[in-house]
N, C-alpha and C. Protein backbone atom coordinates (compact mmCIF):
# COMPACT_ATOMS: atom_id res chain seq x y z
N UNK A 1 -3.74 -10.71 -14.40
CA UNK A 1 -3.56 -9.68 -13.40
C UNK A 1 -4.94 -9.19 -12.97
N UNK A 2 -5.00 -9.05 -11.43
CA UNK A 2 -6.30 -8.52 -11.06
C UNK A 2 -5.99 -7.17 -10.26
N UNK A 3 -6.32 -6.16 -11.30
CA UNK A 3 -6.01 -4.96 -10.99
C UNK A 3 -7.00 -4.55 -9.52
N UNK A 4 -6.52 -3.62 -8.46
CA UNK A 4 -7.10 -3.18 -7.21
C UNK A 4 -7.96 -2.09 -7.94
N UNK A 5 -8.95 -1.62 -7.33
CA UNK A 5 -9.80 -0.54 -7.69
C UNK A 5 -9.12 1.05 -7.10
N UNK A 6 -9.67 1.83 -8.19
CA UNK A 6 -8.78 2.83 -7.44
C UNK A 6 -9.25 4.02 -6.50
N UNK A 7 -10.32 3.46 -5.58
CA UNK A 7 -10.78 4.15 -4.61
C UNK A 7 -10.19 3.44 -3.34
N UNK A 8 -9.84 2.60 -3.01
CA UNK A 8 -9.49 1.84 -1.63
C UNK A 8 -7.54 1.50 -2.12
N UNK A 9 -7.05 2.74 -2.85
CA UNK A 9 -5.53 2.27 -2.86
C UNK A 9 -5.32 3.21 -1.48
N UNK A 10 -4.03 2.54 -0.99
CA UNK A 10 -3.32 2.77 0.33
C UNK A 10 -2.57 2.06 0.51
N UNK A 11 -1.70 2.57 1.59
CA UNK A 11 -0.48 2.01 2.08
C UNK A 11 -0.79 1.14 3.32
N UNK A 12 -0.58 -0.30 3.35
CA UNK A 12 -1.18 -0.64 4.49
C UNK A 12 0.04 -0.80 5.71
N UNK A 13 -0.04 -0.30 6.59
CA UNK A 13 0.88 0.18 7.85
C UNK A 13 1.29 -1.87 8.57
N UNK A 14 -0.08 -1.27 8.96
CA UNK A 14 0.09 -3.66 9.51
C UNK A 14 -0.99 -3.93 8.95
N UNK A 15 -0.82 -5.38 8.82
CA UNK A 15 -2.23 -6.39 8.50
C UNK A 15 -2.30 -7.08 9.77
N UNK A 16 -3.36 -7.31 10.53
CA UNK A 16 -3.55 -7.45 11.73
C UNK A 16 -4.40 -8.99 11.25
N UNK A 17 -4.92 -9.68 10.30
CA UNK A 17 -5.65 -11.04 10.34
C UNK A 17 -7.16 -10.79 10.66
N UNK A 18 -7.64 -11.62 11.39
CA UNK A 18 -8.75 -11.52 12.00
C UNK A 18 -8.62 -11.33 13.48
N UNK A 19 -9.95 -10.81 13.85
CA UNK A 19 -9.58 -9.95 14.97
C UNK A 19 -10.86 -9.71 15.61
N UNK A 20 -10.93 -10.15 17.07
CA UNK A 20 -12.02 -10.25 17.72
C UNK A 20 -12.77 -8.57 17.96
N UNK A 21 -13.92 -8.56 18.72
CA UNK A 21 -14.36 -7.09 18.68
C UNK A 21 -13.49 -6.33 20.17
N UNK A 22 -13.53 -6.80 20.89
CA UNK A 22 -12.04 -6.15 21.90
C UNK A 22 -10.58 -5.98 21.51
N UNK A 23 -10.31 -6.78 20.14
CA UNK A 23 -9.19 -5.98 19.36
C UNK A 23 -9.37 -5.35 18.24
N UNK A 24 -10.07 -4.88 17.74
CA UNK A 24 -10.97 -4.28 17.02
C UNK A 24 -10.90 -2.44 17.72
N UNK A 25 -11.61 -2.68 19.43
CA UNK A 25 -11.14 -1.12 19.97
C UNK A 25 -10.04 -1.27 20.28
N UNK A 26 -9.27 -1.92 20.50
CA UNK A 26 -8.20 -1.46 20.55
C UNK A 26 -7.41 -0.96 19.32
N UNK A 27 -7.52 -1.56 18.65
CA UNK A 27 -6.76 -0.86 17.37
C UNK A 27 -7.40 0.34 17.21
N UNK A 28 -8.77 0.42 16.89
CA UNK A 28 -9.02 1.78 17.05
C UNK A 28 -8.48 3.00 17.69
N UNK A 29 -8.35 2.61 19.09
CA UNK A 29 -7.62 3.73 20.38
C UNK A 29 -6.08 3.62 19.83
N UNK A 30 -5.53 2.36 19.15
CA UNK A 30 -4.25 2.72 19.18
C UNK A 30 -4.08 3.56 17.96
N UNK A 31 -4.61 3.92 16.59
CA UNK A 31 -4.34 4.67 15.56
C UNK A 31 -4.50 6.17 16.17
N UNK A 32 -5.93 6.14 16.65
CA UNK A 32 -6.41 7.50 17.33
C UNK A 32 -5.15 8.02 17.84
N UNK A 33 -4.54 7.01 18.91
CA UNK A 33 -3.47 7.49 19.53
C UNK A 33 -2.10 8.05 18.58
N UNK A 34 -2.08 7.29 17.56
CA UNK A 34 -0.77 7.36 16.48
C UNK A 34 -0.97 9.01 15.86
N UNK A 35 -2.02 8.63 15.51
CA UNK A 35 -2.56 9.95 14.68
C UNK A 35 -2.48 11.05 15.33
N UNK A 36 -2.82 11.38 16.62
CA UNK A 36 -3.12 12.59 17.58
C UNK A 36 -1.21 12.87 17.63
N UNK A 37 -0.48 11.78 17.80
CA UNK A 37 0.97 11.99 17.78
C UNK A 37 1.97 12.10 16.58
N UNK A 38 0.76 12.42 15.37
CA UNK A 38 2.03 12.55 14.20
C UNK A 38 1.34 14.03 13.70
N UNK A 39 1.94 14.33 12.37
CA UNK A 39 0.76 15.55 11.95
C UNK A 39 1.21 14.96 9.96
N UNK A 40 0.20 15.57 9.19
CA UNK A 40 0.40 15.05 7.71
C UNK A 40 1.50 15.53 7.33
N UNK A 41 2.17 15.16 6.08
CA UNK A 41 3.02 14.32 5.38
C UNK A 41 3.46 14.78 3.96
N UNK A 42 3.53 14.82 3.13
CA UNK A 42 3.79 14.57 1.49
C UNK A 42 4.27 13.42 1.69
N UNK A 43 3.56 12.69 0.58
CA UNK A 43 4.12 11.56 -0.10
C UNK A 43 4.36 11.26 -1.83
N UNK A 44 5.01 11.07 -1.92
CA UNK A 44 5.54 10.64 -3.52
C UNK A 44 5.82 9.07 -3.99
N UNK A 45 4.79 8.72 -4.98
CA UNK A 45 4.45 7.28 -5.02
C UNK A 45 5.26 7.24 -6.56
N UNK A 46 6.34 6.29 -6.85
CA UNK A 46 7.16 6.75 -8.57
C UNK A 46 7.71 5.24 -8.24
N UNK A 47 7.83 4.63 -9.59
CA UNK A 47 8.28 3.27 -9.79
C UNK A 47 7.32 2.26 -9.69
N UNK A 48 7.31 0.83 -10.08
CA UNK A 48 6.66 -0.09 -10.03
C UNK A 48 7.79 -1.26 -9.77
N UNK A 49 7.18 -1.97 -8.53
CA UNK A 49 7.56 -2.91 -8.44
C UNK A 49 6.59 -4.53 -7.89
N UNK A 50 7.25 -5.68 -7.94
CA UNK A 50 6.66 -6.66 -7.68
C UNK A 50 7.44 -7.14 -6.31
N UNK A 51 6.59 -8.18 -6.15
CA UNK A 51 6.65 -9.17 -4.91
C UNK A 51 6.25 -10.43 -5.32
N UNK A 52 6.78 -11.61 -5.09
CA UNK A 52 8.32 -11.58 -3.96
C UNK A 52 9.65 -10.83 -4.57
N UNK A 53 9.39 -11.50 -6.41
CA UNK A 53 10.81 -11.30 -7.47
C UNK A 53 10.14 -10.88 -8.73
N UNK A 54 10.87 -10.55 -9.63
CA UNK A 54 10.58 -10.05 -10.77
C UNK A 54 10.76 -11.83 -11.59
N UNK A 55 10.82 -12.71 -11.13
CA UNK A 55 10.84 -14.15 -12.03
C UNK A 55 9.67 -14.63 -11.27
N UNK A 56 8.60 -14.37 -10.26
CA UNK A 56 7.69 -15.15 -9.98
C UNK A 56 6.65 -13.76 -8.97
N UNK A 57 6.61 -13.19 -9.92
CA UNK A 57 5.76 -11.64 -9.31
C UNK A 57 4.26 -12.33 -9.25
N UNK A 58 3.78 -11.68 -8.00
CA UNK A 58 2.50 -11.87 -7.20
C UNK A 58 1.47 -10.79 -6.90
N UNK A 59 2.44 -9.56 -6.54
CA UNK A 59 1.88 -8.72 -6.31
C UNK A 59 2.49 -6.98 -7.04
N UNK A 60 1.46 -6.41 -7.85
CA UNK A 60 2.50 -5.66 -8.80
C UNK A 60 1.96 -4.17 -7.73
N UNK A 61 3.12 -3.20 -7.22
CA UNK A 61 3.10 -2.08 -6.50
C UNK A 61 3.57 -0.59 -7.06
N UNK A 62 3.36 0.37 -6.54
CA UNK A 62 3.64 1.56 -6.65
C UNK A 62 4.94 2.06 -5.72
N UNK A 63 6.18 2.41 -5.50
CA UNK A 63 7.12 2.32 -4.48
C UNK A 63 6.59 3.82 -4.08
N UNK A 64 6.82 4.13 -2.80
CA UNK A 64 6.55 5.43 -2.33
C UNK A 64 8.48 5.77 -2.38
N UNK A 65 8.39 6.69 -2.68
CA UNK A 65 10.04 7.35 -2.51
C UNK A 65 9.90 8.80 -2.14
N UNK A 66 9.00 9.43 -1.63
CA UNK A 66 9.26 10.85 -0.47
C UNK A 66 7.99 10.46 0.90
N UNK A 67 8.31 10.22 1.81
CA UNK A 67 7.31 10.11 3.13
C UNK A 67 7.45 8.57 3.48
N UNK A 68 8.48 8.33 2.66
CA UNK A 68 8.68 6.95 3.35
C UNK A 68 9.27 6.93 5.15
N UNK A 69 9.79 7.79 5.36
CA UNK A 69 10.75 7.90 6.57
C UNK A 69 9.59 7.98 7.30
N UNK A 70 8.74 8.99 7.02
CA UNK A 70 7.50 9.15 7.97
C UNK A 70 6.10 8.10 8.13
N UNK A 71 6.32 7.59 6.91
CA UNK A 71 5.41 6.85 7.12
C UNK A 71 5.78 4.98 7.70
N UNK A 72 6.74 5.14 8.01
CA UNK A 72 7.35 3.97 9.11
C UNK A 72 7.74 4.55 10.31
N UNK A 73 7.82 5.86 10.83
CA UNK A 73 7.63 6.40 11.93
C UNK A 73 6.24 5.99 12.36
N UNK A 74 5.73 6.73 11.76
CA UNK A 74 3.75 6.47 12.07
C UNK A 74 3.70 4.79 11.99
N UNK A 75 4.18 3.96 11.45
CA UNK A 75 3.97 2.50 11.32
C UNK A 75 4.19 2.56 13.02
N UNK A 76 5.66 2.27 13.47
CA UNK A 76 6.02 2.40 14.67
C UNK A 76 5.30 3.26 15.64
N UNK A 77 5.23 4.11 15.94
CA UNK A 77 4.30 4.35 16.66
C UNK A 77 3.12 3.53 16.67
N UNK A 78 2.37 3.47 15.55
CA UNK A 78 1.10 2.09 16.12
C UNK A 78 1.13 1.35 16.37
N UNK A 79 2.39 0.27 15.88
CA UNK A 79 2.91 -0.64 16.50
C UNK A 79 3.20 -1.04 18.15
N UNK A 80 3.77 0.64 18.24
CA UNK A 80 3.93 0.32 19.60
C UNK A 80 2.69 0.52 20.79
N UNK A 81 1.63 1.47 20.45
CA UNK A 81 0.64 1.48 20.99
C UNK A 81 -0.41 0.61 21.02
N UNK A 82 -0.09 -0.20 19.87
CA UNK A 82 -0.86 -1.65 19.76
C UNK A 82 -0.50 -2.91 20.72
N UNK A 83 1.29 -2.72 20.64
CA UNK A 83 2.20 -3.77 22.06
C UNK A 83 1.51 -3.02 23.24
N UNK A 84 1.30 -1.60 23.83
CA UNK A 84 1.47 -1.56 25.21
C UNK A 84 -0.21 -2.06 25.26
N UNK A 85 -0.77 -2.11 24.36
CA UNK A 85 -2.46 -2.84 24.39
C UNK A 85 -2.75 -4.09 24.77
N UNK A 86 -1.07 -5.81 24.37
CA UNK A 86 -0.92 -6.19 24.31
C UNK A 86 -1.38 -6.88 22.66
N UNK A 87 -1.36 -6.33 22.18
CA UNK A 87 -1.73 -7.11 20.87
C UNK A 87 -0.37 -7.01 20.16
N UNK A 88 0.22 -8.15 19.98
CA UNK A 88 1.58 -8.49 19.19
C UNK A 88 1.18 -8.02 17.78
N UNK A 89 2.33 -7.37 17.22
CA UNK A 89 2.47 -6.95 15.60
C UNK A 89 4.05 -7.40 15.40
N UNK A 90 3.79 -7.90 13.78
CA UNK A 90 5.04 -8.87 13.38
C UNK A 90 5.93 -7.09 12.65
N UNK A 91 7.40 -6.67 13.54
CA UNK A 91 7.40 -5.33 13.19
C UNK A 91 8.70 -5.57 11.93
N UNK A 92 8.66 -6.62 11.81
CA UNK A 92 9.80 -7.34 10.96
C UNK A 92 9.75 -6.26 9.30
N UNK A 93 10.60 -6.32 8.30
CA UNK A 93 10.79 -5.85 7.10
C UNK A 93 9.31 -5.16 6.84
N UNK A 94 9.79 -4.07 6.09
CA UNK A 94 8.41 -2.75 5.80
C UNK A 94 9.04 -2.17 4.58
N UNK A 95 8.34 -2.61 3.60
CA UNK A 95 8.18 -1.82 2.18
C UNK A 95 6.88 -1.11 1.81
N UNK A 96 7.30 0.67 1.92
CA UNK A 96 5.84 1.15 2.11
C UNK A 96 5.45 1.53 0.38
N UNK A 97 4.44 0.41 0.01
CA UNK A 97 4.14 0.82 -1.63
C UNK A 97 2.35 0.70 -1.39
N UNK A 98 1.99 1.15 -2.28
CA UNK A 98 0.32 1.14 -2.74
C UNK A 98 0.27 -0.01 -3.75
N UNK A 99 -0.23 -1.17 -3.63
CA UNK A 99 -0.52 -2.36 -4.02
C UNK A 99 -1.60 -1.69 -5.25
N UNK A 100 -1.19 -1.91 -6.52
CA UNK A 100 -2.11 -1.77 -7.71
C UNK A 100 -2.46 -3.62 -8.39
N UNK A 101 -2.09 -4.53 -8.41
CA UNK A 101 -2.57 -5.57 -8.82
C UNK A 101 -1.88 -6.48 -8.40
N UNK A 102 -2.74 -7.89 -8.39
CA UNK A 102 -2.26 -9.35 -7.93
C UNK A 102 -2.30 -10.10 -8.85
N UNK A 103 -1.59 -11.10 -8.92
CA UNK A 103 -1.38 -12.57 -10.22
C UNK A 103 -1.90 -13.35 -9.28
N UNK A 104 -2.92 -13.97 -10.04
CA UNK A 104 -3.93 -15.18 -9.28
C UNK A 104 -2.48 -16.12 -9.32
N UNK A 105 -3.04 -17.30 -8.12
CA UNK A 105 -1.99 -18.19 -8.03
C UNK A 105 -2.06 -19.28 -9.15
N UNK A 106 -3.18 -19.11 -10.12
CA UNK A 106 -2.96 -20.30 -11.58
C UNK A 106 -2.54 -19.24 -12.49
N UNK A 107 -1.47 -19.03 -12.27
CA UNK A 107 -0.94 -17.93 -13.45
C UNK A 107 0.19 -18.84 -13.82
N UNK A 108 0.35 -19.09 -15.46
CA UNK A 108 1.21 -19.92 -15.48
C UNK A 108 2.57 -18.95 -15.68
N UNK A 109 4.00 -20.09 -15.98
CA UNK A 109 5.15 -19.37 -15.57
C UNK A 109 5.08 -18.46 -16.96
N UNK A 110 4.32 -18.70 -18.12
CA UNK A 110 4.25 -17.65 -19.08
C UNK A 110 4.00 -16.30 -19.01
N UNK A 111 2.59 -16.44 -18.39
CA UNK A 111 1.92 -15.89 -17.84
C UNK A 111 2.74 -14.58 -16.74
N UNK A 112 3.30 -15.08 -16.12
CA UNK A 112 4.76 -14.77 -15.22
C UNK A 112 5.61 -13.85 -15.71
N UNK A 113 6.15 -14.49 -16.83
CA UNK A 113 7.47 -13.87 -17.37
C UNK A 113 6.69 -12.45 -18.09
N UNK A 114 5.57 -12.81 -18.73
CA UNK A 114 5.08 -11.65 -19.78
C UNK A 114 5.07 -10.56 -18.56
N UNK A 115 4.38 -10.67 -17.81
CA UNK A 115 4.41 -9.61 -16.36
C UNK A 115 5.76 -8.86 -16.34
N UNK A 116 6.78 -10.28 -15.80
CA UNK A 116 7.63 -9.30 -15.53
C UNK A 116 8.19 -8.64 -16.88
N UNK A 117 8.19 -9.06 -18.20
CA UNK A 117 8.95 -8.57 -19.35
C UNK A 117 8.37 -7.25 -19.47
N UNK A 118 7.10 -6.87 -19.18
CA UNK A 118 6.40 -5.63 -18.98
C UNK A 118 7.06 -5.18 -18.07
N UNK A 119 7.30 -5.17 -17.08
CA UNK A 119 7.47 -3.79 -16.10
C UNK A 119 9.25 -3.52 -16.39
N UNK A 120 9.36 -5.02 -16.76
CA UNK A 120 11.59 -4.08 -17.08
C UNK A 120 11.44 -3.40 -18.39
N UNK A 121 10.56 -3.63 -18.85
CA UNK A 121 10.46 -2.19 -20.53
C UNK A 121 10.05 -1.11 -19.79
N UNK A 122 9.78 -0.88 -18.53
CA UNK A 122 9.36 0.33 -18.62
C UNK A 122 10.86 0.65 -17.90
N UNK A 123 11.79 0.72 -17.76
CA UNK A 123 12.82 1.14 -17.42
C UNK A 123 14.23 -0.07 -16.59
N UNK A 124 14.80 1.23 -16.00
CA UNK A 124 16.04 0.11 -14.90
C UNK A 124 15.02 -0.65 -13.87
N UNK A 125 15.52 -1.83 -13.24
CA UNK A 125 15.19 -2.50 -12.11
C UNK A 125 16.10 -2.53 -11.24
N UNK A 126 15.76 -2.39 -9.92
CA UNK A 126 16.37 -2.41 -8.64
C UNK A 126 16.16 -3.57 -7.88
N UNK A 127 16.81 -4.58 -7.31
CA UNK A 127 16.14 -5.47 -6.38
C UNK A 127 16.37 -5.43 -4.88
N UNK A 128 16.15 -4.57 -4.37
CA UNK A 128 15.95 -4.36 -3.13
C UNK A 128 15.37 -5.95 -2.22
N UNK A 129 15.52 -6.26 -0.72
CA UNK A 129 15.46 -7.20 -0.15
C UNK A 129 13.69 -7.68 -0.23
N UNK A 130 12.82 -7.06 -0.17
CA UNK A 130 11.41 -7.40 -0.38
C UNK A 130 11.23 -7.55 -1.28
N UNK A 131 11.49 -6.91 -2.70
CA UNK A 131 11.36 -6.91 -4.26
C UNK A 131 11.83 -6.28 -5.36
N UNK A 132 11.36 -6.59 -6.47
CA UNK A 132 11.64 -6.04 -7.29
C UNK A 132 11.30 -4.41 -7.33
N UNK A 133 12.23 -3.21 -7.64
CA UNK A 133 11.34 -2.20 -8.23
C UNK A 133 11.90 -1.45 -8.87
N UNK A 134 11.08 -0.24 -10.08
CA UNK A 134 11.45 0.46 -11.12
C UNK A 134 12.19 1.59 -10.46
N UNK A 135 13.17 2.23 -11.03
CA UNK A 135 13.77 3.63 -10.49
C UNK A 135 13.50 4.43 -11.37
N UNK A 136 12.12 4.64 -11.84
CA UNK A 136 12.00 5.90 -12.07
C UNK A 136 10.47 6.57 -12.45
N UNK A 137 10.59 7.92 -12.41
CA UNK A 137 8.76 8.24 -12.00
C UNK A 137 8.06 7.77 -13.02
N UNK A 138 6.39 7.61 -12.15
CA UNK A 138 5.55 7.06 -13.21
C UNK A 138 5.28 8.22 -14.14
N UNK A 139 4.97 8.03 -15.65
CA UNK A 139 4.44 8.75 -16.62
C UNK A 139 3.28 8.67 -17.00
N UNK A 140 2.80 9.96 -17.60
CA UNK A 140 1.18 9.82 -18.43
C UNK A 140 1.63 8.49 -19.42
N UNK A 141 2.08 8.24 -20.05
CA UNK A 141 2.29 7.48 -20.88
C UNK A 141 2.69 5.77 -20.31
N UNK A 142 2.59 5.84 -18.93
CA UNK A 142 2.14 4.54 -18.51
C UNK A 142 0.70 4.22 -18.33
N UNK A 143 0.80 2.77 -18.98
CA UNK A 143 -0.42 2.13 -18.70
C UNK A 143 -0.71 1.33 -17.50
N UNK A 144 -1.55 1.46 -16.54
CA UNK A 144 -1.77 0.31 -15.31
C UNK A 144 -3.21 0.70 -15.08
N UNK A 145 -4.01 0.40 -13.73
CA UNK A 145 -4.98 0.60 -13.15
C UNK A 145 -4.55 1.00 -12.12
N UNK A 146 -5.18 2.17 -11.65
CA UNK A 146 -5.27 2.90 -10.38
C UNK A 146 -4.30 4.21 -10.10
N UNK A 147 -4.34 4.37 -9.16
CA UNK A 147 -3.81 6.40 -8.87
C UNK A 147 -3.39 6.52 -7.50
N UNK A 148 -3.05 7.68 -7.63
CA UNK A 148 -2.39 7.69 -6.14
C UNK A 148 -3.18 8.99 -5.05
N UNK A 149 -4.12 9.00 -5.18
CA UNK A 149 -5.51 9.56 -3.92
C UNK A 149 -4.66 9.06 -2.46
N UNK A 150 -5.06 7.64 -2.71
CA UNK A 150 -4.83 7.90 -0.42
C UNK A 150 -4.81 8.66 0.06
N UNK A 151 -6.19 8.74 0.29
CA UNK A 151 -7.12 9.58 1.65
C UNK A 151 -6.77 11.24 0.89
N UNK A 152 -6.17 11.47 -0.38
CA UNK A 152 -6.45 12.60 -0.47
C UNK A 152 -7.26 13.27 -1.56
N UNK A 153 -7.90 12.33 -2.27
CA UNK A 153 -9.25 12.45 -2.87
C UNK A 153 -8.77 12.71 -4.40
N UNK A 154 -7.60 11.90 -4.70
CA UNK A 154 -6.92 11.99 -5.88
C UNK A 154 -6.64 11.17 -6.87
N UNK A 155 -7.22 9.93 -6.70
CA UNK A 155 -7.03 9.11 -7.34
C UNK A 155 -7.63 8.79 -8.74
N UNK A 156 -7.16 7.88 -9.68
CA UNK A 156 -7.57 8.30 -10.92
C UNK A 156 -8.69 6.70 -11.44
N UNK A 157 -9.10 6.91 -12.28
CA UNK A 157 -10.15 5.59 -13.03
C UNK A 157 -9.32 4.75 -13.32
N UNK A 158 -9.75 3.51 -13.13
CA UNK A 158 -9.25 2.32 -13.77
C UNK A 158 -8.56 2.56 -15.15
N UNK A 159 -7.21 1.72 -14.92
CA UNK A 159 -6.52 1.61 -16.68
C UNK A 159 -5.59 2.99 -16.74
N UNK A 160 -5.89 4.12 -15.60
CA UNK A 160 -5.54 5.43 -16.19
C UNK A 160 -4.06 5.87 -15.72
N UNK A 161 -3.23 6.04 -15.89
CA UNK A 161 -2.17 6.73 -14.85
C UNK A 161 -2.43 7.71 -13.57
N UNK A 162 -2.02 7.10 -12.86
CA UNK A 162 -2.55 8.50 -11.71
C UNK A 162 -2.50 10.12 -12.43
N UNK A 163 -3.50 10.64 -11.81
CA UNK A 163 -2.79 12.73 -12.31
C UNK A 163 -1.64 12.92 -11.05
N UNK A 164 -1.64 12.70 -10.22
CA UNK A 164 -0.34 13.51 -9.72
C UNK A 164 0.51 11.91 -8.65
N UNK A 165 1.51 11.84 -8.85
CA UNK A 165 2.29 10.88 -7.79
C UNK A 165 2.40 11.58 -6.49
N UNK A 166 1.83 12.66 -6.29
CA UNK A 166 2.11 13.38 -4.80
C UNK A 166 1.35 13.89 -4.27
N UNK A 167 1.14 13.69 -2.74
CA UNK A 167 -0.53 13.80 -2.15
C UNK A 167 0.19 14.07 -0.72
N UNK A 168 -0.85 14.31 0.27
CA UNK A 168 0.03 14.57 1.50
C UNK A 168 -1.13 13.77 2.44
N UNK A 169 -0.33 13.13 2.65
CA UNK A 169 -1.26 11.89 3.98
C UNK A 169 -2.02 12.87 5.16
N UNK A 170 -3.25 12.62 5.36
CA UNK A 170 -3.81 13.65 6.71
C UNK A 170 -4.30 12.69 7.37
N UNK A 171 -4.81 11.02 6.87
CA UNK A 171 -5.24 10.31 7.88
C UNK A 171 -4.61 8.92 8.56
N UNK A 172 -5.14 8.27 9.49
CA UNK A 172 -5.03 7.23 9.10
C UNK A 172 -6.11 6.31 9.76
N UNK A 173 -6.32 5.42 8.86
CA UNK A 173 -7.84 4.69 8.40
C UNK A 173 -7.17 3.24 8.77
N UNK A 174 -8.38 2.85 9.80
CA UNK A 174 -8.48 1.78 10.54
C UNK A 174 -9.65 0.90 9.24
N UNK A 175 -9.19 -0.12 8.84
CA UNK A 175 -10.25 -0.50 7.48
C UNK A 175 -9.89 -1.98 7.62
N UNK A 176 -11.08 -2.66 7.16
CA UNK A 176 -11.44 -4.26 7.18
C UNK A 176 -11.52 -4.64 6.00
N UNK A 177 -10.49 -5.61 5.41
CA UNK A 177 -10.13 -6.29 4.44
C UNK A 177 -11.86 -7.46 4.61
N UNK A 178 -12.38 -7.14 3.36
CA UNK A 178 -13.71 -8.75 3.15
C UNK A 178 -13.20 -9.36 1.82
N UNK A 179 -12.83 -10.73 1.89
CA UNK A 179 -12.72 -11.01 0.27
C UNK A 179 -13.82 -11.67 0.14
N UNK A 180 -13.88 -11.40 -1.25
CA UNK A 180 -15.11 -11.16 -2.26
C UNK A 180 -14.20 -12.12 -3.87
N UNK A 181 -15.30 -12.93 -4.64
CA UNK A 181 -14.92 -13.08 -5.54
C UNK A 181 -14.37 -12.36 -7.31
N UNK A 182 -14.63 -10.58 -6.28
CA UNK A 182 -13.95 -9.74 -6.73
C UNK A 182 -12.55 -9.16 -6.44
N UNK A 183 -12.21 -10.07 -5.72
CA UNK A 183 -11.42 -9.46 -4.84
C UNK A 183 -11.71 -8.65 -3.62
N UNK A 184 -10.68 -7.98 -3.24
CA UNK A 184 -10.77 -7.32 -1.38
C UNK A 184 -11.62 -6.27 -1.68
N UNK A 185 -12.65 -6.28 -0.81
CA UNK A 185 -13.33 -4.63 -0.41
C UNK A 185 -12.87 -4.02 0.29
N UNK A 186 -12.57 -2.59 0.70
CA UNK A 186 -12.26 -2.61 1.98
C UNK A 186 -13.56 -1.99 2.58
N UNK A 187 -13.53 -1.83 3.92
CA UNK A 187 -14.34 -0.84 4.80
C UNK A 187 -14.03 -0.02 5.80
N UNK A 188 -14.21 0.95 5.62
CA UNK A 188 -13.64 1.50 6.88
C UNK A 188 -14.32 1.59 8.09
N UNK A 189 -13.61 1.56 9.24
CA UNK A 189 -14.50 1.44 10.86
C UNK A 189 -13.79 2.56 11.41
N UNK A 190 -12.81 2.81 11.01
CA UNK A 190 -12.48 4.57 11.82
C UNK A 190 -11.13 5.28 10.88
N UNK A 191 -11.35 6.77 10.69
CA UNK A 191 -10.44 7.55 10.09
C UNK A 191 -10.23 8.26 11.52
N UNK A 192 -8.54 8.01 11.67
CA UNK A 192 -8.29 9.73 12.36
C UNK A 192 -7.28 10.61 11.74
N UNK A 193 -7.91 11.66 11.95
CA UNK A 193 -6.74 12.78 11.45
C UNK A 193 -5.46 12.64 11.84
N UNK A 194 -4.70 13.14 11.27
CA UNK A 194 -3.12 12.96 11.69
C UNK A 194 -2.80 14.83 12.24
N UNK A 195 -2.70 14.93 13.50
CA UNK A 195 -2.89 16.19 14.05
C UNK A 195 -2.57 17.27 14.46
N UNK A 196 -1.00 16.53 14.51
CA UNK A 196 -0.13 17.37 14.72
C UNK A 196 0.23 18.56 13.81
């Protein structure tokens, strides 16, 4: 497992690929635009789940379960200010979680199962159409890497349990995925407030 660092956790709205510097402002103008049309949020990040399945997990997550409604409103809206830009977004299935770690693709099926045999000890499993996930809040007494900050300056050290599952979204951050043989950096190229 290659745990995410826990300064760049977030919910990512779209993944846009690569992207020339005239879609680049545009995405910019279109968040600006999203943001000026929503206002912040509470969010509540509780459960762990994987992707694709809990028999061949790839990607291990945090489920958001309060600000989900809003925070696929705000998806939509950028979405759509990104279409009248003309830049196509795939607006298909949206599971809004904070990505805490990835299983390299030479992970064997052992390797696999131990993963998932970990996350069903920590409680019930749900399998919802995107993935696997836990129904119920995270505890001090879980072990993972990373916290739940996004953008609100809360997040906790590596290995640690987050301190609080609940934060209230004020931005949203236009940021460039670089991989690195550390994995993803991110960077950011524009925050806007959410303003309403």
């Amino acid at each position: 497992m290659r745990w995410v660092r826990a300064e760049p956790l977030h919910v990512t709205l779209c993944f846009l690929g690569d992207l020339g510097a005239a879609q680049i402002d545009l995405v910019i103008a279109a968040a600006r635009d999203a943001a000026a049309s929503s206002r912040g949020f509470d969010v509540a990040v509780a459960g762990l789940g994987v992707f694709p399945n809990a028999r061949r997990p790839r990607v291990l997550w945090a489920g958001v379960t309060d600000g989900g409604v809003e925070l696929t409103g705000l998806r939509s809206e950028l979405i759509g200010h990104l279409a009248r830009g003309g830049l196509a977004v795939d607006d298909s299935h949206f599971t809004p979680h904070v990505t805490l770690g990835r299983v390299g693709p030479d992970a064997s099926r052992a390797d696999c199962e131990k993963i998932a045999m970990a996350i069903e000890a920590r409680g019930d499993i749900a399998d919802p159409r995107a993935g696997s996930m836990m129904n119920r809040p995270l505890r001090p007494s879980d072990s993972f890497a990373g916290g739940g900050g996004l953008e609100s300056g809360t997040g906790s050290a590596m290995g640690r349990p987050p301190r609080s599952s609940r934060f209230v979204a004020r931005k949203l951050t236009v940021m460039e995925s670089v991989l690195g043989r550390e994995g993803s950096r991110y960077v950011v190229i524009e925050r806007s407030a959410l303003s309403r």
